[in-house]
PDB file of N, CA and C in Angstrom:
ATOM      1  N   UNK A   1     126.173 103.657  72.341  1.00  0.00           N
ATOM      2  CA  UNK A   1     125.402 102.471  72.632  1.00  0.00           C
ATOM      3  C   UNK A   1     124.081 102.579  71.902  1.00  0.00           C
ATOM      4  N   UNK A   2     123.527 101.742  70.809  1.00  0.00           N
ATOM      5  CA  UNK A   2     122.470 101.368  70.642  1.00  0.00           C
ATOM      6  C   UNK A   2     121.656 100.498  70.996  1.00  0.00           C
ATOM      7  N   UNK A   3     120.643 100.826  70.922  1.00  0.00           N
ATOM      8  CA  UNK A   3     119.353  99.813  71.459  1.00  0.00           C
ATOM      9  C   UNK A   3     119.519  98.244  70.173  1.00  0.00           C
ATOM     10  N   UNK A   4     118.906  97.363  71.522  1.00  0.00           N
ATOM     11  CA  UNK A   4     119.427  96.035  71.027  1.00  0.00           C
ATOM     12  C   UNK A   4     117.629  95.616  69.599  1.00  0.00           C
ATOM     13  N   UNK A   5     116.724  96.465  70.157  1.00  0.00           N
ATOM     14  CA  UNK A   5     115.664  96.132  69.440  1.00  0.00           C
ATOM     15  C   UNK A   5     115.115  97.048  68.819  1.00  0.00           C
ATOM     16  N   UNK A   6     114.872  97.054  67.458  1.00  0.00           N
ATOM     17  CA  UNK A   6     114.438  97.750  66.824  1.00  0.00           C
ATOM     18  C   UNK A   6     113.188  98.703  67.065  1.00  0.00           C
ATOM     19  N   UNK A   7     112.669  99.321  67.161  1.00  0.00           N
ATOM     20  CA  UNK A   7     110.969 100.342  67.462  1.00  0.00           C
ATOM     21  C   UNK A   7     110.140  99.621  66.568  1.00  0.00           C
ATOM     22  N   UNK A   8     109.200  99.658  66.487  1.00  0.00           N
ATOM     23  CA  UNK A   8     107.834  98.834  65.304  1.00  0.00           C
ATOM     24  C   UNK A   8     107.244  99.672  65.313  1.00  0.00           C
ATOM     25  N   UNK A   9     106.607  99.684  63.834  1.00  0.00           N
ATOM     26  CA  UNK A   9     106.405 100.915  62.932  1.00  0.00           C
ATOM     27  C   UNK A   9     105.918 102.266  63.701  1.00  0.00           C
ATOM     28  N   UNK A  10     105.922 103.278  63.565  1.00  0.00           N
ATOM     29  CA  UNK A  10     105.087 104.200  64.142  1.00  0.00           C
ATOM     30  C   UNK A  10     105.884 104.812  65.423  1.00  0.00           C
ATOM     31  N   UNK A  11     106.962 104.768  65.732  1.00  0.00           N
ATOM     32  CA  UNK A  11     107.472 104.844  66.882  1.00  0.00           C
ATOM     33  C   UNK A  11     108.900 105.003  67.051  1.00  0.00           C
ATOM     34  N   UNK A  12     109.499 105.987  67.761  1.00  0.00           N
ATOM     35  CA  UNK A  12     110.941 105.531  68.001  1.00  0.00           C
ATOM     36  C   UNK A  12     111.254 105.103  69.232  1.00  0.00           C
ATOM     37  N   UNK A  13     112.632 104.839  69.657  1.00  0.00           N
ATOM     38  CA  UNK A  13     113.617 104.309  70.720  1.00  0.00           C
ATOM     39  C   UNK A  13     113.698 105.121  71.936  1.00  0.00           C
ATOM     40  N   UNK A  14     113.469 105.173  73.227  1.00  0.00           N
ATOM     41  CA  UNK A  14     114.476 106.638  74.122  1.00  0.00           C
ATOM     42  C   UNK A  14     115.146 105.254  75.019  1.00  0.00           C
ATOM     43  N   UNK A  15     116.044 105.946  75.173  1.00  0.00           N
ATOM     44  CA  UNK A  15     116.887 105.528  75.977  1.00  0.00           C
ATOM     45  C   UNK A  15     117.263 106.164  77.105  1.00  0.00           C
ATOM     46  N   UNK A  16     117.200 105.310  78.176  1.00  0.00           N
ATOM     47  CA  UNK A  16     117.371 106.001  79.903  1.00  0.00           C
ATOM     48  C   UNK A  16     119.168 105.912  80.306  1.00  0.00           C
ATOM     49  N   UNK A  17     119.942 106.162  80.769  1.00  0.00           N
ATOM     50  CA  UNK A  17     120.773 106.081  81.033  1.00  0.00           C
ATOM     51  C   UNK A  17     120.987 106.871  82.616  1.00  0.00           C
ATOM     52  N   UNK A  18     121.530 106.090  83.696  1.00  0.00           N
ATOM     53  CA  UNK A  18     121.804 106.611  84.713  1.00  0.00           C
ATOM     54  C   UNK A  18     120.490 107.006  85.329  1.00  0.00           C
ATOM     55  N   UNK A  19     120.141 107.939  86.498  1.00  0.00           N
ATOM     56  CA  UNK A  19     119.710 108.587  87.213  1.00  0.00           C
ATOM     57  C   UNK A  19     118.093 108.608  86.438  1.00  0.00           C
ATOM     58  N   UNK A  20     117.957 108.707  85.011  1.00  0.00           N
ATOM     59  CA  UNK A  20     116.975 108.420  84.116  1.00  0.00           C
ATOM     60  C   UNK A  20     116.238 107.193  84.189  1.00  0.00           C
ATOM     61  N   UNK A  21     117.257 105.897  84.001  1.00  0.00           N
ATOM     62  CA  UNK A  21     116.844 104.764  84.265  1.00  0.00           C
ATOM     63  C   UNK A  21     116.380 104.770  85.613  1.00  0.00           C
ATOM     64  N   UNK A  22     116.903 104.923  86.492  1.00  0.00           N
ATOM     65  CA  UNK A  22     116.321 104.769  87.760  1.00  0.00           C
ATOM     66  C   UNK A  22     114.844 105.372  88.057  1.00  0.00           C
ATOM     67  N   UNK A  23     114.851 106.383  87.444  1.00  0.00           N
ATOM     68  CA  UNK A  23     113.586 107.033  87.780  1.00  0.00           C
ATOM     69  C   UNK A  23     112.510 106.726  87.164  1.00  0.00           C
ATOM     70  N   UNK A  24     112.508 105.712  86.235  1.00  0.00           N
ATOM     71  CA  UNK A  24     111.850 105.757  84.651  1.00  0.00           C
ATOM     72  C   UNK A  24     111.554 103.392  85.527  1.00  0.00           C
ATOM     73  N   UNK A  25     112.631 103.486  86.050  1.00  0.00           N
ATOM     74  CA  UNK A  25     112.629 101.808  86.072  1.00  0.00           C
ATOM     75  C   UNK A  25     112.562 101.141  84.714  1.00  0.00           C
ATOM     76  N   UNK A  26     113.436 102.079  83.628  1.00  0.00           N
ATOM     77  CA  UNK A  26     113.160 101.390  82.043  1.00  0.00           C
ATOM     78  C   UNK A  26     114.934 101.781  81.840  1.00  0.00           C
ATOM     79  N   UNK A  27     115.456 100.981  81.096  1.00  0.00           N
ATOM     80  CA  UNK A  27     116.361 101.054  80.715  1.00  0.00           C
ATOM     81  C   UNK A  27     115.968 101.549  78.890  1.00  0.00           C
ATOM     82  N   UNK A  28     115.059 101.378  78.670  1.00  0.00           N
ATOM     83  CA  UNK A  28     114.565 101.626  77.089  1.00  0.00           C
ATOM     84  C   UNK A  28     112.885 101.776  76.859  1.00  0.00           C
ATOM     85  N   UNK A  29     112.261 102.249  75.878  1.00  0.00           N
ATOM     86  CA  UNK A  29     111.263 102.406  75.859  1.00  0.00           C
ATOM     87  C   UNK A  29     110.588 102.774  74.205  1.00  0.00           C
ATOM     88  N   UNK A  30     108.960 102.387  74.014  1.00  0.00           N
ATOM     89  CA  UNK A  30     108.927 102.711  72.317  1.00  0.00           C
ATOM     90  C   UNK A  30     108.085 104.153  72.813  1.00  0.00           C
ATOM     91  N   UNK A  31     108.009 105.197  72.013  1.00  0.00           N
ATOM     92  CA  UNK A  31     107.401 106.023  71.992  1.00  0.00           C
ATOM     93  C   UNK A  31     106.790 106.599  70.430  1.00  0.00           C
ATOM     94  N   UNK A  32     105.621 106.942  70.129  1.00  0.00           N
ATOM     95  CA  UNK A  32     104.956 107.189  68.934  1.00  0.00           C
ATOM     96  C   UNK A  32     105.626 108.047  68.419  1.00  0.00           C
ATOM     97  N   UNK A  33     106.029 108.474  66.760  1.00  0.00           N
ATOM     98  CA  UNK A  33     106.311 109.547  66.247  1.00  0.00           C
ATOM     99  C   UNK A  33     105.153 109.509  64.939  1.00  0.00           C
ATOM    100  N   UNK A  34     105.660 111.156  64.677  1.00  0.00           N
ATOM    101  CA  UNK A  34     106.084 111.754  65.006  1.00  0.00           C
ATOM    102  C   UNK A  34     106.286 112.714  66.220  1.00  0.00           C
ATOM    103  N   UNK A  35     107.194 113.107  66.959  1.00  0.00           N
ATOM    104  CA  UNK A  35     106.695 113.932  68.241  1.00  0.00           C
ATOM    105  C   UNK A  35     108.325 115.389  68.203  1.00  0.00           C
ATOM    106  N   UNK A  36     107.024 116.414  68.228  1.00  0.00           N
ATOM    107  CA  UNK A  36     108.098 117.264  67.880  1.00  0.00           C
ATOM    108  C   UNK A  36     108.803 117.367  69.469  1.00  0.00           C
ATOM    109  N   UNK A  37     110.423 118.036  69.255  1.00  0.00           N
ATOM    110  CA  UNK A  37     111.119 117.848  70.222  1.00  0.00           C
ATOM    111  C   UNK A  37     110.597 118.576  71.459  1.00  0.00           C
ATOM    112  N   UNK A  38     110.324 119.458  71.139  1.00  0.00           N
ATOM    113  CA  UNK A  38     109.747 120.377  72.196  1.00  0.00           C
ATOM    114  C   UNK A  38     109.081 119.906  73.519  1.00  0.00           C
ATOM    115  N   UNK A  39     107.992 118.951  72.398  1.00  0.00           N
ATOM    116  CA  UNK A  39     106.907 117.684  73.300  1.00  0.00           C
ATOM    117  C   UNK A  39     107.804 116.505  74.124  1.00  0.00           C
ATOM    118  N   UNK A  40     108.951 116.475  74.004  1.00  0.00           N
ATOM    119  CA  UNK A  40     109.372 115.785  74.614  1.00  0.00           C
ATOM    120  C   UNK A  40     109.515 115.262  75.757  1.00  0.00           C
ATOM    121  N   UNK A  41     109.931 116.569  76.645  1.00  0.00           N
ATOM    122  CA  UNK A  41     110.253 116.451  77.937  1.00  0.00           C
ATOM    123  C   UNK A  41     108.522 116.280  78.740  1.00  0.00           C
ATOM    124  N   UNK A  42     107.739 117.221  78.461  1.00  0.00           N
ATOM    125  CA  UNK A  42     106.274 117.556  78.717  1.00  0.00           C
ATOM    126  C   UNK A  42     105.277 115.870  78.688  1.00  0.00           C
ATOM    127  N   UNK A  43     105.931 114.962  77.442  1.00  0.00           N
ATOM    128  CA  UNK A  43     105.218 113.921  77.471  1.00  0.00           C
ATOM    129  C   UNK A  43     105.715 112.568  78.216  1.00  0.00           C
ATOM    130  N   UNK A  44     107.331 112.625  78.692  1.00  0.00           N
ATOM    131  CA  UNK A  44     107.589 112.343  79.753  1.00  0.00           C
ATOM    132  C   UNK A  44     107.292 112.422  80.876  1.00  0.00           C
ATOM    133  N   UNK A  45     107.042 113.831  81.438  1.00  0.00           N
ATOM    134  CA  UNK A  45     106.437 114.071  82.891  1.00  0.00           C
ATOM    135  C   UNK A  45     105.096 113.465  82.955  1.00  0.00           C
ATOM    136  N   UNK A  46     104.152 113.547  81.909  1.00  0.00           N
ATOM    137  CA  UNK A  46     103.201 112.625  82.165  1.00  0.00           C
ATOM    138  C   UNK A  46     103.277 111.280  82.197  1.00  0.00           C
ATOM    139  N   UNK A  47     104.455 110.713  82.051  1.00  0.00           N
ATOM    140  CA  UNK A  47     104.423 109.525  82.260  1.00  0.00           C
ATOM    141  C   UNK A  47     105.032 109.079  83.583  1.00  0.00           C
ATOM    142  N   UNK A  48     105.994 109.832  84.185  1.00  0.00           N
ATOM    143  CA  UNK A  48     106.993 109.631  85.043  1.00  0.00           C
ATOM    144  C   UNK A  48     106.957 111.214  85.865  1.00  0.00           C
ATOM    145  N   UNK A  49     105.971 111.453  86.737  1.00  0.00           N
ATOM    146  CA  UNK A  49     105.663 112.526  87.814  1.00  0.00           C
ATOM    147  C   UNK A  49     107.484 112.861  88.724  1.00  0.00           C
ATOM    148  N   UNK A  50     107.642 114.098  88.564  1.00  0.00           N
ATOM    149  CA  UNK A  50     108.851 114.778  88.954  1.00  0.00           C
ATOM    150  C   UNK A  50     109.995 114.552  88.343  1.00  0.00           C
ATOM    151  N   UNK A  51     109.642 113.496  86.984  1.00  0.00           N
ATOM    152  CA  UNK A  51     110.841 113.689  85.935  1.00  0.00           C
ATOM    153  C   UNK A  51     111.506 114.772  85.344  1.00  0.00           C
ATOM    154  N   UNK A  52     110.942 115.693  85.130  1.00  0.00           N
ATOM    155  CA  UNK A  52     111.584 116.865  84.526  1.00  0.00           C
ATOM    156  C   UNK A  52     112.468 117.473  85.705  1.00  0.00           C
ATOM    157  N   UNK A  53     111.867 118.132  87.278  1.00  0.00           N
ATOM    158  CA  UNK A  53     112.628 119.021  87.734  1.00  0.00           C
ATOM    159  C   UNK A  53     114.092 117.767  88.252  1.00  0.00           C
ATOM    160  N   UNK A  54     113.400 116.368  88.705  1.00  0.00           N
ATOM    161  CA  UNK A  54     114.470 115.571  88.922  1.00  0.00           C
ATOM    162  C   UNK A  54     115.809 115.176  88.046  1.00  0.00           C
ATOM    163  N   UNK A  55     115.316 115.120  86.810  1.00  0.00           N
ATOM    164  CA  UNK A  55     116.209 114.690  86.425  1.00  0.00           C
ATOM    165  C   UNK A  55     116.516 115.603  85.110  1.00  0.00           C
ATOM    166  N   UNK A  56     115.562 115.355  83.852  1.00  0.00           N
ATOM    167  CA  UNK A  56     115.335 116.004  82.619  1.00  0.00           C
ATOM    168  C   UNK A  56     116.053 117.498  82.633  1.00  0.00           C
ATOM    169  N   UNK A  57     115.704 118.247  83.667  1.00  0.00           N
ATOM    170  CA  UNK A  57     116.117 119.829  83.613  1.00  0.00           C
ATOM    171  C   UNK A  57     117.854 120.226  83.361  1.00  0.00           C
ATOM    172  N   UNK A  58     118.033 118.320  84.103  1.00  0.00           N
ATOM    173  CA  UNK A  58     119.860 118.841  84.246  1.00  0.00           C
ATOM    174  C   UNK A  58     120.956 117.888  82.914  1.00  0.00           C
ATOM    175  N   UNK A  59     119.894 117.038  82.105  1.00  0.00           N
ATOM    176  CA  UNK A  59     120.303 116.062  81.264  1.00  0.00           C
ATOM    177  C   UNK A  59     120.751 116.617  79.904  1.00  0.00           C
ATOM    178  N   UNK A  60     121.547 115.946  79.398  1.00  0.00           N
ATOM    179  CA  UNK A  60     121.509 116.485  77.515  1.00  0.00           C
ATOM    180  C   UNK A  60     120.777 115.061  76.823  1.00  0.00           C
ATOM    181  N   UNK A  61     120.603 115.407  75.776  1.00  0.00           N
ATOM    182  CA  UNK A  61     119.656 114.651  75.358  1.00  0.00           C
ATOM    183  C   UNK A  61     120.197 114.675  73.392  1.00  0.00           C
ATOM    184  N   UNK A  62     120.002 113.462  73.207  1.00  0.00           N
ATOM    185  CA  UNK A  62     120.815 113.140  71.818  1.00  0.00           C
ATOM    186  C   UNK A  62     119.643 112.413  70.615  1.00  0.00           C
ATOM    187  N   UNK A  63     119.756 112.748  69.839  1.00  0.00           N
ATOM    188  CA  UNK A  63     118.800 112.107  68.689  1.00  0.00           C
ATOM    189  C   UNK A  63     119.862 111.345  67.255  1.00  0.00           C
ATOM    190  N   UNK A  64     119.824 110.124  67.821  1.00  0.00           N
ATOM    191  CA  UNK A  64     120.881 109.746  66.255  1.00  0.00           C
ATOM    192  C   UNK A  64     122.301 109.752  66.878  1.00  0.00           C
ATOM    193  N   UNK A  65     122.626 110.008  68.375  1.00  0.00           N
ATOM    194  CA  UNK A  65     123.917 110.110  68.696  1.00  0.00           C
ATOM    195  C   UNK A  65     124.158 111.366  68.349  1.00  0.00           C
ATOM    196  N   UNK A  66     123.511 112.647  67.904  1.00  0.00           N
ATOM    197  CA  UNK A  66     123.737 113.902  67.897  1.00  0.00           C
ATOM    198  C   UNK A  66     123.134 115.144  68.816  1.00  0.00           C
ATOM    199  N   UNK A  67     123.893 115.740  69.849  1.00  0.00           N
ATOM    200  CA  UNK A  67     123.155 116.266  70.775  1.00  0.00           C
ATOM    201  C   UNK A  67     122.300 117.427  70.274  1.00  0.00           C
ATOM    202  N   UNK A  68     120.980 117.532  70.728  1.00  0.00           N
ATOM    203  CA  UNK A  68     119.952 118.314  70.420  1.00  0.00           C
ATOM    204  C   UNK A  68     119.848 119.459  71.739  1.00  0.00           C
ATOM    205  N   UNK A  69     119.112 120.271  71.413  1.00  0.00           N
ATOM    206  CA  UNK A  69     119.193 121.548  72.239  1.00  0.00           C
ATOM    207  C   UNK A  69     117.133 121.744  72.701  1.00  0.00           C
ATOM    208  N   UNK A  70     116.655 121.015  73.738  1.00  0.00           N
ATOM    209  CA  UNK A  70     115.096 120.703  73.956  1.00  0.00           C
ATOM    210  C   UNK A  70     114.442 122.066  74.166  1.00  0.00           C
ATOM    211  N   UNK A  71     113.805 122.681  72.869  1.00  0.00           N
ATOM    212  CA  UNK A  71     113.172 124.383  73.322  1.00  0.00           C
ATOM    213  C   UNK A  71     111.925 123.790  74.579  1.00  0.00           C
ATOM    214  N   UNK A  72     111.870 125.345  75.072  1.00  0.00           N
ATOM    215  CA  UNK A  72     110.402 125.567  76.056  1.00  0.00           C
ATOM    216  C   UNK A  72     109.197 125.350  75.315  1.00  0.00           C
ATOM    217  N   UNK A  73     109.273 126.193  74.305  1.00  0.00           N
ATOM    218  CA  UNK A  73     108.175 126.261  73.659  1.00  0.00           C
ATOM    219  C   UNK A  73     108.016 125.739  72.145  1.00  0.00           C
ATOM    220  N   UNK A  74     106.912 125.354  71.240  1.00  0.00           N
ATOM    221  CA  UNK A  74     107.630 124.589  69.977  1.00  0.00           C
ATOM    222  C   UNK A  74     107.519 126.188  69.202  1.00  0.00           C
ATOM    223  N   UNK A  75     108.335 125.693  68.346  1.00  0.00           N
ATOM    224  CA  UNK A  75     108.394 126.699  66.959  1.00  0.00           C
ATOM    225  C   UNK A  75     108.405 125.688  65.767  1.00  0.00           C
ATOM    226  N   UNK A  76     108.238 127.121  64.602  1.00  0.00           N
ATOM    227  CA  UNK A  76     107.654 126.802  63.377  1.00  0.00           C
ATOM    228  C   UNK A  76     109.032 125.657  62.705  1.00  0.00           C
ATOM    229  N   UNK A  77     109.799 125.936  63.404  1.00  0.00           N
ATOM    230  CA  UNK A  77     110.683 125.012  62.729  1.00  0.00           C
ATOM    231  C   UNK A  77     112.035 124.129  63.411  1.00  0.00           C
ATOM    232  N   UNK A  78     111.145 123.826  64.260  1.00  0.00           N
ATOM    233  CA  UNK A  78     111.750 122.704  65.445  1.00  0.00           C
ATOM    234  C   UNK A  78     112.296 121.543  64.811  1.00  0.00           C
ATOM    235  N   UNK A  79     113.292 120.753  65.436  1.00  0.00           N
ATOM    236  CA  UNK A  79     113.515 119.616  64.652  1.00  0.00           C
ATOM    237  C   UNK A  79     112.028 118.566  65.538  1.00  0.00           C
ATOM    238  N   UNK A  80     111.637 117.472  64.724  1.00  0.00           N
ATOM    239  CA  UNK A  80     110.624 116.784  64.787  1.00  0.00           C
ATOM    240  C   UNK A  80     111.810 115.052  65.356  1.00  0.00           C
ATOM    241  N   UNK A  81     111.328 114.331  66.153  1.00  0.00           N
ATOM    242  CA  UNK A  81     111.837 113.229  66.367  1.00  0.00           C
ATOM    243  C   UNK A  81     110.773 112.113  65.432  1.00  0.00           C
ATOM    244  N   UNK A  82     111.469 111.161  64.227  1.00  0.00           N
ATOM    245  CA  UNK A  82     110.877 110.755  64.040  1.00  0.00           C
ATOM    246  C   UNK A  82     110.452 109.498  63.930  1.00  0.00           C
ATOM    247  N   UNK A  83     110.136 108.266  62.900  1.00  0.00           N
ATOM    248  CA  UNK A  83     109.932 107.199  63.392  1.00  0.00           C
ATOM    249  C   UNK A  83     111.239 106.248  63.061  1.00  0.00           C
ATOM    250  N   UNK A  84     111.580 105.560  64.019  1.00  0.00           N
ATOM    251  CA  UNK A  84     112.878 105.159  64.036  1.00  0.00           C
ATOM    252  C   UNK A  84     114.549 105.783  64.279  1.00  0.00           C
ATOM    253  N   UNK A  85     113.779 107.138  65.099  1.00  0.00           N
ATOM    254  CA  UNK A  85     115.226 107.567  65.658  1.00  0.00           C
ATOM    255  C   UNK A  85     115.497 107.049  66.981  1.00  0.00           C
ATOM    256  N   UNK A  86     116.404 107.123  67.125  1.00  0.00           N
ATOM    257  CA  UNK A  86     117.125 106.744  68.942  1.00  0.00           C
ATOM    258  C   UNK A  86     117.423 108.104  69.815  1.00  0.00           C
ATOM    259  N   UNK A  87     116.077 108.037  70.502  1.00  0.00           N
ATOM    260  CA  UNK A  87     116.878 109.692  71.468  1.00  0.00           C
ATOM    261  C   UNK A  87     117.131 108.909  73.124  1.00  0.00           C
ATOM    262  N   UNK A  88     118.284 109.336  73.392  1.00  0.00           N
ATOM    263  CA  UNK A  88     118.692 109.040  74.696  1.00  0.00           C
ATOM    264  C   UNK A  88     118.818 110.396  75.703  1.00  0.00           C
ATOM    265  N   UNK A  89     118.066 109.931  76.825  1.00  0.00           N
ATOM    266  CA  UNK A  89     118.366 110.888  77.765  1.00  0.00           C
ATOM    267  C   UNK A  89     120.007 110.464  79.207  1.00  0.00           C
ATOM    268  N   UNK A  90     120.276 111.266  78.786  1.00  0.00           N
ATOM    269  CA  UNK A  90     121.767 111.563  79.818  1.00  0.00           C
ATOM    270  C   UNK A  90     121.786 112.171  80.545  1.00  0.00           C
ATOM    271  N   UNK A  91     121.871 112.290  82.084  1.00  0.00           N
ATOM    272  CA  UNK A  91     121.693 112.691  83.503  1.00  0.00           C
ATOM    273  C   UNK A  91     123.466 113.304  83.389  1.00  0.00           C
ATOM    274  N   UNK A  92     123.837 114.106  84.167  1.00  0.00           N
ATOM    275  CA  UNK A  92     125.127 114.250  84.210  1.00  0.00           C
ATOM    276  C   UNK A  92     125.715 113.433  85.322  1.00  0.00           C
ATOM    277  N   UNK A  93     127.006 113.206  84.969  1.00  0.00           N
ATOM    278  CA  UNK A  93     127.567 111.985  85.337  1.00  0.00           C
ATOM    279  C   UNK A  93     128.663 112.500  86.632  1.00  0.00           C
ATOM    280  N   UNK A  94     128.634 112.069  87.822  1.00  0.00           N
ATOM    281  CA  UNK A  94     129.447 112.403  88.444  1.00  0.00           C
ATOM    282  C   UNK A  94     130.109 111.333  89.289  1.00  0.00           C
ATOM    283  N   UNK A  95     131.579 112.316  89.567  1.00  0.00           N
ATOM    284  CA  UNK A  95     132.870 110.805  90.135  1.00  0.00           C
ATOM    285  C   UNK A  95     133.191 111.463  91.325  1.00  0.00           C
ATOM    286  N   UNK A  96     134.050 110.162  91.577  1.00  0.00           N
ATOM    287  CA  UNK A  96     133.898 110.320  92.888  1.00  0.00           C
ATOM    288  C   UNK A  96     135.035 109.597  93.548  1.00  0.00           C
TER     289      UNK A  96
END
């Protein structure tokens, strides 16, 4: 699934899905790039208080439709999210 609207300049896409959306009350959102991945989760919680242990800690998370692996800490050679990618966060999905 892609986002129906493009990001404007300077910025990419995240996408909430599930348990994300709910917590976020956004089904989509623009966020500035460049932002290395690392910063990711960290600049979420400031936006959305108990996002990480709620939800983020247990999610995979995709850039481009390709799943990425979110370090603790940044390194010298992290992948960078940049302007005009699509990262979606994914809650794990359970049935029932």
């Amino acid at each position: 699934m892609s986002s129906s609207t493009k990001a404007p300049a300077g910025h990419f896409t995240i996408l909430y899905f599930a348990s994300a959306s709910s917590h976020t009350s956004k089904s989509s959102e623009f966020i500035a790039a460049p932002l290395p991945i690392s910063k990711l989760f960290p600049k979420l919680e400031d936006q959305y208080q108990g996002f990480k242990a709620k939800v983020l800690d247990s999610s995979l998370v995709t850039v481009n439709l390709e799943y990425v692996d979110i370090p603790d800490t940044p390194t010298d050679d992290e992948f960078i999210i940049k302007e005009g990618d699509e990262v979606a966060i994914i809650p794990p999905v359970s049935s029932g």
